[in-house]
N, C-alpha and C. Protein backbone atom coordinates (compact mmCIF):
# COMPACT_ATOMS: atom_id res chain seq x y z
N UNK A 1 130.68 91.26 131.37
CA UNK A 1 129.48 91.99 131.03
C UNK A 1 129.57 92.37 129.56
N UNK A 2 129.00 92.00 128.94
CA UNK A 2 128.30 91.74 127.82
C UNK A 2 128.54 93.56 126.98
N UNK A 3 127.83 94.32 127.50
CA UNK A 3 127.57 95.95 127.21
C UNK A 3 127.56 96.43 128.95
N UNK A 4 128.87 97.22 129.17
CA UNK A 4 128.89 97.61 130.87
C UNK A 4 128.27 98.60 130.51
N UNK A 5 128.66 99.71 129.69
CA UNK A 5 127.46 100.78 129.88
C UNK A 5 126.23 101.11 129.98
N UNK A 6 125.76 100.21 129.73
CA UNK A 6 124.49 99.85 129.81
C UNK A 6 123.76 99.08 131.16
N UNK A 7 125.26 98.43 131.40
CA UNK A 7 124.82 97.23 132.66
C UNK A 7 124.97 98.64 133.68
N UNK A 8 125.92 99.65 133.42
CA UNK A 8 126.43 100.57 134.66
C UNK A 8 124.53 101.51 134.88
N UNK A 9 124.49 101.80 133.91
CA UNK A 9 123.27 102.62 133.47
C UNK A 9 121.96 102.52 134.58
N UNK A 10 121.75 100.90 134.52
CA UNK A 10 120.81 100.18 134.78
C UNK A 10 121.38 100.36 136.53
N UNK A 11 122.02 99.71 136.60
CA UNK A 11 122.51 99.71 138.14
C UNK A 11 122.40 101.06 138.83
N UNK A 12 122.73 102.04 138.26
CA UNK A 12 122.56 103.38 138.65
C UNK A 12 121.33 104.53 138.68
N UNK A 13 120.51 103.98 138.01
CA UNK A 13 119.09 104.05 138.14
C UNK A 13 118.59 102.92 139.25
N UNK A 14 118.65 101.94 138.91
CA UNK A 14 117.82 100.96 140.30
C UNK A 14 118.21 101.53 141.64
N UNK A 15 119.62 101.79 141.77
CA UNK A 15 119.94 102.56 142.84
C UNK A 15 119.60 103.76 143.44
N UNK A 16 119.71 104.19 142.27
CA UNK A 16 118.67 106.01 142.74
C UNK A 16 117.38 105.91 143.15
N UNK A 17 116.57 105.00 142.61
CA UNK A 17 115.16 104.47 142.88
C UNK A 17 115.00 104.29 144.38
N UNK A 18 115.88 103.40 144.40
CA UNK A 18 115.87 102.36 145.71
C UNK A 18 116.20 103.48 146.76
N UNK A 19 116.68 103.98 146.42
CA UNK A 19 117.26 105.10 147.81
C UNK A 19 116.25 106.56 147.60
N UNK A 20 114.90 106.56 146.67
CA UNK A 20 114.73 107.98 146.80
C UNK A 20 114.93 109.00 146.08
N UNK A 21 116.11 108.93 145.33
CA UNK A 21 116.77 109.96 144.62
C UNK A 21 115.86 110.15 143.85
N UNK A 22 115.37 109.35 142.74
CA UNK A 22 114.33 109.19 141.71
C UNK A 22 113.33 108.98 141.78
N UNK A 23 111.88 109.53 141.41
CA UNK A 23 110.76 108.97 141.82
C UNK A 23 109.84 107.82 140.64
N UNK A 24 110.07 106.62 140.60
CA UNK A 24 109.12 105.87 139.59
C UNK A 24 108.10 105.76 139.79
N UNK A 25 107.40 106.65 138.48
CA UNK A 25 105.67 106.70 138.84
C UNK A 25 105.47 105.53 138.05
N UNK A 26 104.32 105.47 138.24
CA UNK A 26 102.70 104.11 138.07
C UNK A 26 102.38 104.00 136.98
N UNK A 27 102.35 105.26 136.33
CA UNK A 27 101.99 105.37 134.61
C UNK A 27 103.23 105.86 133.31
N UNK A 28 102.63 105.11 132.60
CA UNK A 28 103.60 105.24 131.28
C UNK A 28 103.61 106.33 131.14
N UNK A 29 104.80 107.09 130.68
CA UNK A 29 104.72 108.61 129.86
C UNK A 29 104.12 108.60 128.47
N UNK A 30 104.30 107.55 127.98
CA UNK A 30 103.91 107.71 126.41
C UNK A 30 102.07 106.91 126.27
N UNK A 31 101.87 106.17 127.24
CA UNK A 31 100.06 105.94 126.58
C UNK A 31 99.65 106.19 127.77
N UNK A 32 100.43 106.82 128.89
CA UNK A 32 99.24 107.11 129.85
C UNK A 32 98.92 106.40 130.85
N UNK A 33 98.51 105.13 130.42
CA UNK A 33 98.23 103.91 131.06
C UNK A 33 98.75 103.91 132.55
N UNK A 34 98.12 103.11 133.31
CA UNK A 34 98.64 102.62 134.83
C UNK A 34 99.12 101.36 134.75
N UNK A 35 100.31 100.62 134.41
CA UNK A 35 100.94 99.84 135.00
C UNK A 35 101.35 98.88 135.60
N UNK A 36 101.50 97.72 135.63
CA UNK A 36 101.99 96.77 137.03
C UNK A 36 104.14 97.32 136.93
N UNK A 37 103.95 97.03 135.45
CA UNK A 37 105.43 97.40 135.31
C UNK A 37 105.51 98.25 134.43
N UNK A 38 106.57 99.78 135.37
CA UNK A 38 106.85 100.44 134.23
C UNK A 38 108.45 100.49 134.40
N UNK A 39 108.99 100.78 132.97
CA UNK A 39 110.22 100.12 132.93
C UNK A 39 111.47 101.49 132.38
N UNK A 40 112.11 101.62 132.97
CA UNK A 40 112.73 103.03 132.68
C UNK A 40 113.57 103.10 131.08
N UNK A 41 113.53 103.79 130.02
CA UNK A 41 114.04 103.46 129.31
C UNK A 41 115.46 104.66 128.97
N UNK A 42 116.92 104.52 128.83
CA UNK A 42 117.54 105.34 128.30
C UNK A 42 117.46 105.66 127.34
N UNK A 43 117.95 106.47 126.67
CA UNK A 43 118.51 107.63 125.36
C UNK A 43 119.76 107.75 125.53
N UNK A 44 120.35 107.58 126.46
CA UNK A 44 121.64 107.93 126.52
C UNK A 44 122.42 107.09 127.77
N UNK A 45 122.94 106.33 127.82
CA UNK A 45 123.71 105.46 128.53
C UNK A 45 124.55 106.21 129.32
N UNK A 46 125.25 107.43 128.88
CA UNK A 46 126.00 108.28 129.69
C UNK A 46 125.26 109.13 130.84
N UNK A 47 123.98 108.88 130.59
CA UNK A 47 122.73 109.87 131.51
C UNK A 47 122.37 108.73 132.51
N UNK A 48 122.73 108.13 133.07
CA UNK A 48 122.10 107.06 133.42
C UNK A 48 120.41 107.19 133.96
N UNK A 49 120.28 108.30 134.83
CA UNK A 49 119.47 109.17 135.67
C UNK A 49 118.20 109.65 134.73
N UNK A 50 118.70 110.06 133.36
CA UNK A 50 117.81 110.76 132.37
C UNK A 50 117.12 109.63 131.67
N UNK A 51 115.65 108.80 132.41
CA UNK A 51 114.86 107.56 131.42
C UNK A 51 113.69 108.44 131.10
N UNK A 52 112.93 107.63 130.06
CA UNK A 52 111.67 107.67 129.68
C UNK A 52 111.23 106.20 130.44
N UNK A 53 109.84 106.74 131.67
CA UNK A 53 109.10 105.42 131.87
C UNK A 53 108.51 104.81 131.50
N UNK A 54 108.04 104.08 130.74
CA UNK A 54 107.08 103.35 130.02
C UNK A 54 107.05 101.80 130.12
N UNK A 55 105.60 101.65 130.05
CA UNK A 55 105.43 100.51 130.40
C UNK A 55 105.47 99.51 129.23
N UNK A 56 105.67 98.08 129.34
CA UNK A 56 105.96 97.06 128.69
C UNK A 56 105.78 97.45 127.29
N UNK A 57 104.17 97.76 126.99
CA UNK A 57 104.32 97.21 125.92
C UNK A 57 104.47 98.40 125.03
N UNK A 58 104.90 100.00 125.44
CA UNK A 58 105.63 100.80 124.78
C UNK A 58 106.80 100.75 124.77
N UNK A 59 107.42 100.14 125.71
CA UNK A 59 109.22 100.10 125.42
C UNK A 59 109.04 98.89 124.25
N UNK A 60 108.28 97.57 124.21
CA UNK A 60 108.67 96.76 123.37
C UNK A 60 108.33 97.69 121.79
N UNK A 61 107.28 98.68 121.62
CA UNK A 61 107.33 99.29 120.53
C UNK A 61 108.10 100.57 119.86
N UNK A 62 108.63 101.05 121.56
CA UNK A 62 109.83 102.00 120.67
C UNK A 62 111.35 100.92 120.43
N UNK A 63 111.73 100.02 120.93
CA UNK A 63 112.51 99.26 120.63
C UNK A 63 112.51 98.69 119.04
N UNK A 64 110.95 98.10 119.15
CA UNK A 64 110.82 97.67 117.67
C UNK A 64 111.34 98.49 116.80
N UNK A 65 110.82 99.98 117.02
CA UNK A 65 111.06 101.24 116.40
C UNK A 65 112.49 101.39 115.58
N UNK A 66 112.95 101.25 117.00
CA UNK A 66 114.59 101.96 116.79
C UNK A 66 115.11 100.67 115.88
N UNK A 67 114.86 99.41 116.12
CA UNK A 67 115.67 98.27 115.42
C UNK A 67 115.00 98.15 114.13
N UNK A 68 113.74 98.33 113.89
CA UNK A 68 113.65 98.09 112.28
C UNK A 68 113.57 99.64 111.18
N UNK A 69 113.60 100.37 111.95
CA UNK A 69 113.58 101.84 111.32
C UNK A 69 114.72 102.01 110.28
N UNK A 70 113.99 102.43 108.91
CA UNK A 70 114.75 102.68 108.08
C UNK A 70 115.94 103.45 108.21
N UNK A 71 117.47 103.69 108.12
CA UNK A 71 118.30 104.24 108.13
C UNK A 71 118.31 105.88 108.14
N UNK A 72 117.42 105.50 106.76
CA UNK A 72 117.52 107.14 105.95
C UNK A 72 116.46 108.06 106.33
N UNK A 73 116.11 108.34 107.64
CA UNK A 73 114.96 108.93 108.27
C UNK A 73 115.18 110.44 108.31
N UNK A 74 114.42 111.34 108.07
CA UNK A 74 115.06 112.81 108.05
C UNK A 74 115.42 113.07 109.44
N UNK A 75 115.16 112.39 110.41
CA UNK A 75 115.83 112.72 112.12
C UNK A 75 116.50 111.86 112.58
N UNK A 76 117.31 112.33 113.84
CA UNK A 76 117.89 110.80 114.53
C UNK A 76 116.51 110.13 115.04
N UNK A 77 117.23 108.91 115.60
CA UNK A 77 116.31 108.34 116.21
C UNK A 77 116.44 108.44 117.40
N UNK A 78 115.28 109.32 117.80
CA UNK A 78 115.18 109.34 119.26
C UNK A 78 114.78 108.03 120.32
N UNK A 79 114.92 107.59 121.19
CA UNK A 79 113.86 106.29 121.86
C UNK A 79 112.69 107.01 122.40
N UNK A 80 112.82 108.34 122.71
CA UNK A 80 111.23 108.74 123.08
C UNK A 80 110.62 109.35 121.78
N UNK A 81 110.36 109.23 120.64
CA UNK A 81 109.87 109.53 119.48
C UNK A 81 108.84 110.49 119.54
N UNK A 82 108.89 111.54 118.61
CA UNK A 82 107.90 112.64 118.57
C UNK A 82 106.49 111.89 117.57
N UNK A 83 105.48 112.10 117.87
CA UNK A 83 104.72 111.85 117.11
C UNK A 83 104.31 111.50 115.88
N UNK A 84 105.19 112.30 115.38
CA UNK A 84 105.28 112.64 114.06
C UNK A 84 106.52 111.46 113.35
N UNK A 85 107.51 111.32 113.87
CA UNK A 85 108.58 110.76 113.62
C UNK A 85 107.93 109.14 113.69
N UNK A 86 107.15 108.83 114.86
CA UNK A 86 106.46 107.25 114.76
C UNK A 86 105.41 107.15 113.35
N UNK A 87 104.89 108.05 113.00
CA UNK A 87 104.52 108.35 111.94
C UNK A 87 104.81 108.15 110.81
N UNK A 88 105.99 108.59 110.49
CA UNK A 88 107.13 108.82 109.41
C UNK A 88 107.39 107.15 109.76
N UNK A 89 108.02 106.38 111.07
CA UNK A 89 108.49 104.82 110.69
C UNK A 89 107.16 104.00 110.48
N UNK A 90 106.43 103.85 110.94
CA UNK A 90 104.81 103.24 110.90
C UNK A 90 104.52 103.27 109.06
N UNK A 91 104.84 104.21 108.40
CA UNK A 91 104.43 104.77 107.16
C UNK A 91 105.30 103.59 106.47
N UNK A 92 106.78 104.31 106.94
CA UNK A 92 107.74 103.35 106.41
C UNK A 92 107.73 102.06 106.38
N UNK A 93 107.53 101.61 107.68
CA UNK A 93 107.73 100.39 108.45
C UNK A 93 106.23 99.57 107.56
N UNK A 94 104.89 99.69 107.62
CA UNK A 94 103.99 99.69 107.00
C UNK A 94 103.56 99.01 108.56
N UNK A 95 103.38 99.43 109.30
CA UNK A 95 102.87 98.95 110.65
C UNK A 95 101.61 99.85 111.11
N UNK A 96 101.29 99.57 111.98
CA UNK A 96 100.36 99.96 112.29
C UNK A 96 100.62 100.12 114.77
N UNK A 97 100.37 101.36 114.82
CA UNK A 97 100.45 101.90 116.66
C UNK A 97 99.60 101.12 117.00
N UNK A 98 100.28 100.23 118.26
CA UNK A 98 99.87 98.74 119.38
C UNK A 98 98.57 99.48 119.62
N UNK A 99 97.86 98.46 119.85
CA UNK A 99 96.32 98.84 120.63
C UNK A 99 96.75 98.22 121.81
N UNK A 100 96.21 99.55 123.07
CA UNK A 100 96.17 99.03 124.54
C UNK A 100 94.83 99.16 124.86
N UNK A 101 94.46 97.46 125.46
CA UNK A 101 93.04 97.48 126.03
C UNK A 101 92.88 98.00 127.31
């Protein structure tokens, strides 16, 4: 395995799911939206339990986030990003926030 903490992470969430422990809702936390797939995202690999849900095509844009984000940002980089902070990389980044139809 490639990254186990990550592989452990994943396994330990699907499991909690599957049994109940966890409840995966329908809609993204970050646009709201309803879903076919929403996809749990960590912050912390040691949390396995602690995701942000979001669907496709916000995990593919906080991902983008975190991988092209300038270094020298006045915050860490969170994966669930404050408003303001997508702001600050968007500015940087010279991008422009996904349109969901």
């Amino acid at each position: 395995v490639l990254y186990p903490e990550k592989f452990k992470a994943r396994s330990s969430l699907r499991s909690a799911v599957r049994f109940g422990k966890i409840h995966k809702p329908k809609v993204c936390t970050s646009c709201n939206q309803n879903a076919r797939r929403i996809e749990g995202h960590h912050k912390d690999y040691s949390r396995p339990l602690e995701v942000d849900w979001l669907c496709n095509k916000c995990h593919n844009f906080v991902h983008k986030l975190l991988l092209q984000a300038p270094q020298n940002l006045p915050y860490p980089m969170d994966p669930i990003v404050s408003e303001e902070l997508i702001n600050i990389c968007l500015e940087q980044l010279n991008m422009k926030t996904p349109k969901y139809d």
